[in-house]
N, C-alpha and C. Protein backbone atom coordinates (compact mmCIF):
# COMPACT_ATOMS: atom_id res chain seq x y z
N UNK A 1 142.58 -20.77 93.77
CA UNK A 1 141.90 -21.96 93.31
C UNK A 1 142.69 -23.16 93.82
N UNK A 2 142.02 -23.84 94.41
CA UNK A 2 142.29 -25.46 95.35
C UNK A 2 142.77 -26.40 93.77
N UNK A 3 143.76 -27.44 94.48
CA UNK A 3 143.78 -28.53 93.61
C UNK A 3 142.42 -29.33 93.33
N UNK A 4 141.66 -29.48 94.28
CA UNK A 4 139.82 -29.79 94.21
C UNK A 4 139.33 -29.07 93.15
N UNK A 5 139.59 -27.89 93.14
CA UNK A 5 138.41 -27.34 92.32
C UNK A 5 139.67 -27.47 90.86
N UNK A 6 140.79 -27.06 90.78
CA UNK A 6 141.23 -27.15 89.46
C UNK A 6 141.00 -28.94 88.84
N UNK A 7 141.24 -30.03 89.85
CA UNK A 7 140.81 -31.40 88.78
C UNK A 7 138.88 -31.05 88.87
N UNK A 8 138.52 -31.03 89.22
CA UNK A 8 136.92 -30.63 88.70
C UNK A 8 136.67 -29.48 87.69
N UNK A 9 137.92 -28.75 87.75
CA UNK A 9 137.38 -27.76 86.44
C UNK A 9 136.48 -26.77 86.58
N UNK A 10 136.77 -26.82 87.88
CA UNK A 10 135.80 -26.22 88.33
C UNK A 10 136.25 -24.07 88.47
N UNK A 11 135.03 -23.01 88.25
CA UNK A 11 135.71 -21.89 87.61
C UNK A 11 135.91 -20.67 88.93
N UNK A 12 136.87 -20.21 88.92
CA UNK A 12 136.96 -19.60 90.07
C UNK A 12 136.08 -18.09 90.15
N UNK A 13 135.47 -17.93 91.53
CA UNK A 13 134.87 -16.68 91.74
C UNK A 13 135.34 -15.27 91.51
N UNK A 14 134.77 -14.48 90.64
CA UNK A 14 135.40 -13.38 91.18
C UNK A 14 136.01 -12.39 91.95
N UNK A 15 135.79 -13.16 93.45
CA UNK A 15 136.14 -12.68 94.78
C UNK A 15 137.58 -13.34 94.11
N UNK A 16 137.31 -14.92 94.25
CA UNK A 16 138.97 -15.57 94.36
C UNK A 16 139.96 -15.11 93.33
N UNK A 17 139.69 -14.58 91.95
CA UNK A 17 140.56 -14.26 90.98
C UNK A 17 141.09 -12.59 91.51
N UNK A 18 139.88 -11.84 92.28
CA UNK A 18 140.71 -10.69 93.12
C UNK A 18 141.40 -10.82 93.73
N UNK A 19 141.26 -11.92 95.00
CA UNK A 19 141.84 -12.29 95.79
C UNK A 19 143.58 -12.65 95.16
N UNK A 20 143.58 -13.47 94.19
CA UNK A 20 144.90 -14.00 94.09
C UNK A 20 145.48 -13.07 92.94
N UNK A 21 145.15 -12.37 92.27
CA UNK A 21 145.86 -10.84 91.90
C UNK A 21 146.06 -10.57 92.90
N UNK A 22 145.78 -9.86 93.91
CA UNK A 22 146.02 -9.20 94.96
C UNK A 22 147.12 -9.71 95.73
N UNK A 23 147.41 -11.12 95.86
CA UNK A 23 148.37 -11.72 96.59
C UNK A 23 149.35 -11.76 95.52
N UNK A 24 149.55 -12.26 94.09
CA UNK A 24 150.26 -11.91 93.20
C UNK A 24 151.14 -10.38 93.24
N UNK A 25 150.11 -9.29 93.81
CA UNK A 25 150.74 -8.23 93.58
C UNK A 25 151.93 -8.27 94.91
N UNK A 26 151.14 -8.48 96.18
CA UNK A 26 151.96 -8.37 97.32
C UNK A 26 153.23 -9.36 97.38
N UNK A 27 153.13 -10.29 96.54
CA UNK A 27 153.94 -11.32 96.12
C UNK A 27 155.30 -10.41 95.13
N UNK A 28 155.13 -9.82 94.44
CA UNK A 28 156.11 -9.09 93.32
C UNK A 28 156.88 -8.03 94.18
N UNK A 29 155.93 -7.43 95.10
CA UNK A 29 156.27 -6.68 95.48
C UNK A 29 157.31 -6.65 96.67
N UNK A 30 156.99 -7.74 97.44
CA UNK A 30 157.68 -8.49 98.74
C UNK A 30 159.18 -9.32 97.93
N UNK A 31 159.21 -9.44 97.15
CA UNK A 31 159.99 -10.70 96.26
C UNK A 31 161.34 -9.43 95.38
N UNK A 32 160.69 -8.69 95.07
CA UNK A 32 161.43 -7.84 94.47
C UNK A 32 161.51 -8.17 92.65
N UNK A 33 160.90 -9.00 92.34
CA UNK A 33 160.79 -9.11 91.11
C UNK A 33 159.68 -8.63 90.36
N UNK A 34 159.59 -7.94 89.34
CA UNK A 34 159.00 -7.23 88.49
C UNK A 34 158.12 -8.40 87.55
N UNK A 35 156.85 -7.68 87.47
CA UNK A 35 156.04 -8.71 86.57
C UNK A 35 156.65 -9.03 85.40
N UNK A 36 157.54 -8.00 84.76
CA UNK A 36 157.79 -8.20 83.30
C UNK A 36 158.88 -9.29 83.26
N UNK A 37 159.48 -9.06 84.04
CA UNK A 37 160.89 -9.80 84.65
C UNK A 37 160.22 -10.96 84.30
N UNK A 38 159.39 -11.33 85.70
CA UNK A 38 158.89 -13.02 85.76
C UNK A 38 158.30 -13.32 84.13
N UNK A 39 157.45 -12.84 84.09
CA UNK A 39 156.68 -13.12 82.34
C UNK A 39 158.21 -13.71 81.56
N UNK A 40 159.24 -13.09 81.79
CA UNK A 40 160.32 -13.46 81.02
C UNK A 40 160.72 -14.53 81.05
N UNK A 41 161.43 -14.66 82.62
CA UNK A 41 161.63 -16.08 82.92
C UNK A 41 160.91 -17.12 82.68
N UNK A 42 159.61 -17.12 82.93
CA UNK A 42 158.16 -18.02 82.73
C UNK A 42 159.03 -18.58 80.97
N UNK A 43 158.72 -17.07 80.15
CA UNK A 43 158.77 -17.56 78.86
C UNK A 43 160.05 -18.35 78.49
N UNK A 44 161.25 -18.65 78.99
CA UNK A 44 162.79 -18.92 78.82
C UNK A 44 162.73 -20.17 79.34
N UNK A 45 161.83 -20.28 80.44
CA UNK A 45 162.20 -21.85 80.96
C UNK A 45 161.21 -22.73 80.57
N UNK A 46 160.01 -22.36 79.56
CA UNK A 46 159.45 -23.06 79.06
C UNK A 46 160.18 -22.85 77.56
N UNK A 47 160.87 -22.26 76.71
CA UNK A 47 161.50 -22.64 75.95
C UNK A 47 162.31 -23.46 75.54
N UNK A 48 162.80 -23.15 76.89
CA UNK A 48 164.56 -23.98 77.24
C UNK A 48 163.97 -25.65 77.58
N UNK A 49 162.78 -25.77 78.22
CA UNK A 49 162.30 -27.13 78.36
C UNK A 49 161.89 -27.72 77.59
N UNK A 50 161.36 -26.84 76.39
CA UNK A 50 160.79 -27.18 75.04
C UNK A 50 161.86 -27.62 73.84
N UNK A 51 162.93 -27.73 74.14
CA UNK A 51 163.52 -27.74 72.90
C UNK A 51 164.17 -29.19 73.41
N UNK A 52 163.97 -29.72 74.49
CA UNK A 52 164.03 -31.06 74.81
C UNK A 52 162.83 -31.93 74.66
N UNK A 53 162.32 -31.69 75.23
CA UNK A 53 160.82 -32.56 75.60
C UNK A 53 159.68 -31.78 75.01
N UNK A 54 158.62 -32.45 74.77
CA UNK A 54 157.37 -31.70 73.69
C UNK A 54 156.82 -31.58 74.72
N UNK A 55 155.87 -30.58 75.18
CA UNK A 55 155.56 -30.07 76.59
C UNK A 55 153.57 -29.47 76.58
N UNK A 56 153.21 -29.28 77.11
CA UNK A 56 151.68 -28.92 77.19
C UNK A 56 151.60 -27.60 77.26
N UNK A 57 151.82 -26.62 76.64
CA UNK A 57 151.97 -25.13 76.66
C UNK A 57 150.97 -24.69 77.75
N UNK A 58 149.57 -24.95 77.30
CA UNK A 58 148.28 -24.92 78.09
C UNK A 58 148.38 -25.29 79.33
N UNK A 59 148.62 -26.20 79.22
CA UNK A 59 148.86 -26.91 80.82
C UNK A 59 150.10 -26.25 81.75
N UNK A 60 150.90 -25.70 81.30
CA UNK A 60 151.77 -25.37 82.13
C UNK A 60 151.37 -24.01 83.21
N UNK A 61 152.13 -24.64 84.17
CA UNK A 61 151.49 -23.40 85.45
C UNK A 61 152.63 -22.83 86.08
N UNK A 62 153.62 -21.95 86.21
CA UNK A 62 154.89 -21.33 86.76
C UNK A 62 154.33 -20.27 87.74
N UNK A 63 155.04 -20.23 89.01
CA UNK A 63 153.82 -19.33 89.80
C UNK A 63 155.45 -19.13 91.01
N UNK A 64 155.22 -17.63 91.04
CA UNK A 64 156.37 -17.44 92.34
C UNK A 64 155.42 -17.63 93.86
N UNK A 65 156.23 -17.90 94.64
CA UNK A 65 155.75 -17.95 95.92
C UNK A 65 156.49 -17.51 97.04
N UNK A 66 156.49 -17.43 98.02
CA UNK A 66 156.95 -16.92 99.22
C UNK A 66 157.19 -18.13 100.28
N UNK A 67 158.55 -18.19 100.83
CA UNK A 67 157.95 -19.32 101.82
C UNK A 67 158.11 -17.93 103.42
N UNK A 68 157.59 -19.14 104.28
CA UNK A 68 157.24 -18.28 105.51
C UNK A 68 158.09 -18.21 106.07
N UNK A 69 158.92 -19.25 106.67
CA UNK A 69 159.78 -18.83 107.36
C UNK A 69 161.17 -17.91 107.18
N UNK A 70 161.67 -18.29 105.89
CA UNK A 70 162.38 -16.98 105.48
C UNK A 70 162.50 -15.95 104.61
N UNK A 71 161.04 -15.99 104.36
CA UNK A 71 160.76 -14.71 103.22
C UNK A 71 160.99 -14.64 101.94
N UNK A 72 162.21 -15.99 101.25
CA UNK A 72 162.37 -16.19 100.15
C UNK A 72 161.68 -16.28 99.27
N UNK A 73 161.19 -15.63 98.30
CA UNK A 73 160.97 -16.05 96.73
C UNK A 73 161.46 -17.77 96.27
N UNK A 74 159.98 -18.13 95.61
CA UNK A 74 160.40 -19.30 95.11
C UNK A 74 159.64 -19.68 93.76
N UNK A 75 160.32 -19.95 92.87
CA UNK A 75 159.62 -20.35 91.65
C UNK A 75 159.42 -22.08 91.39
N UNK A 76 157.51 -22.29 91.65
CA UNK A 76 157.23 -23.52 91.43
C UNK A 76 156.78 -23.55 90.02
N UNK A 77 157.62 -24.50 89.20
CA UNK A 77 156.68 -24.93 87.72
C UNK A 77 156.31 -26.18 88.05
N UNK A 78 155.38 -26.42 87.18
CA UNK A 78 154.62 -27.38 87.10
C UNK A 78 154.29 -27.50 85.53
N UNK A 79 154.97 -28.08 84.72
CA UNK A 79 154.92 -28.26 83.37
C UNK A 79 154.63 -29.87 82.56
N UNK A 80 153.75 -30.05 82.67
CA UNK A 80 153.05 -31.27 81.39
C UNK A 80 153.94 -31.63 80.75
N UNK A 81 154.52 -32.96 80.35
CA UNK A 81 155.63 -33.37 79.58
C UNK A 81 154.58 -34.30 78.59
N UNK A 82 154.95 -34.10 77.41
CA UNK A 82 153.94 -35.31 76.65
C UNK A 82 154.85 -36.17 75.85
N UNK A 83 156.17 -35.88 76.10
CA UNK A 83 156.77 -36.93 75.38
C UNK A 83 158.62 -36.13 75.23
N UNK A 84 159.67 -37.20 74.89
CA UNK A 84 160.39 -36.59 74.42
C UNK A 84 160.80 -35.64 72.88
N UNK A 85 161.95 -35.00 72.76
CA UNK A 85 161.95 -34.45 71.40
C UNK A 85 162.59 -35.63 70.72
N UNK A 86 162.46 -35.79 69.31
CA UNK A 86 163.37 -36.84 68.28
C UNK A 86 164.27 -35.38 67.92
N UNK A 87 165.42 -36.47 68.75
CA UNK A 87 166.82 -35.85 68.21
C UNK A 87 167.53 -36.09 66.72
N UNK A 88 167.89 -35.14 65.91
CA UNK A 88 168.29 -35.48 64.49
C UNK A 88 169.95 -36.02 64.67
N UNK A 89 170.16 -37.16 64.34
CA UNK A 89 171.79 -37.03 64.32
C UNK A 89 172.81 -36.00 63.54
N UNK A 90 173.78 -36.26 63.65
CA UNK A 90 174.60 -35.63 62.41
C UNK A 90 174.82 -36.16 60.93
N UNK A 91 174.49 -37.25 61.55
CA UNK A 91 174.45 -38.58 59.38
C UNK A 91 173.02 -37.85 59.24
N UNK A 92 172.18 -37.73 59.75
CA UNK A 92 170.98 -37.28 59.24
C UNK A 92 170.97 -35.85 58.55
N UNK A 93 171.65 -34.93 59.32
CA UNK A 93 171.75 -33.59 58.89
C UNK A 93 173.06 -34.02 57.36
N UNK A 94 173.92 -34.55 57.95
CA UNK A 94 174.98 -34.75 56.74
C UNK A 94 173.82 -35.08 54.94
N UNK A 95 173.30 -36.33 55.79
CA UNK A 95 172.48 -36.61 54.41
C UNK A 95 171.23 -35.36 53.52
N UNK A 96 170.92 -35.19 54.43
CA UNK A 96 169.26 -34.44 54.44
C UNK A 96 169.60 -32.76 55.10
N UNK A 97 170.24 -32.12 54.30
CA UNK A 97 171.00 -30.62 54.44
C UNK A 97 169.90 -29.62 54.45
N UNK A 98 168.76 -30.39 53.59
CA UNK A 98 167.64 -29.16 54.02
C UNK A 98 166.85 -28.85 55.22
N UNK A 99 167.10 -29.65 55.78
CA UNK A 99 166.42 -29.78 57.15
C UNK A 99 167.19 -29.73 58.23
């Protein structure tokens, strides 16, 4: 699915959702990383980004790729920021212990 068709919203064919499983697979497989693996990482670096900045869960897109010329594995995110986190001080925690 094109950046065209994802800002139109537009829904991808069933050819194209075969299609990019299929490159997904040859992708894991060429890369040496295991789906479960990535699912992991995916989940850790949107955690780890989350506990800073309030983030678009939905919106976020983490996707390995390949480049061509040297075969490397590469992890592009693309993660929605909607704002920072409110940091609690320590007078705050000192005062307000339940929280």
């Amino acid at each position: 699915m094109g950046i065209v068709d994802w800002l139109l919203r537009r829904r991808p064919s069933g050819r194209d959702v075969a299609k990019e499983r299929l490159r997904s697979i040859v992708l894991f497989d060429r890369t040496g990383v295991p789906p479960k693996l990535f699912q992991a990482v995916k989940s850790d670096l949107i955690d780890s980004v989350s506990r800073h900045l309030i983030v678009d869960r939905s919106g976020t897109e983490i996707v390995l790729t390949q480049e061509r010329t040297h075969g490397r594995g590469r992890l592009v995110a693309s993660i929605p920021i909607l704002g920072p986190r409110q940091r609690r001080s320590t007078a705050d925690l000192e005062r307000d212990p339940k929280h």
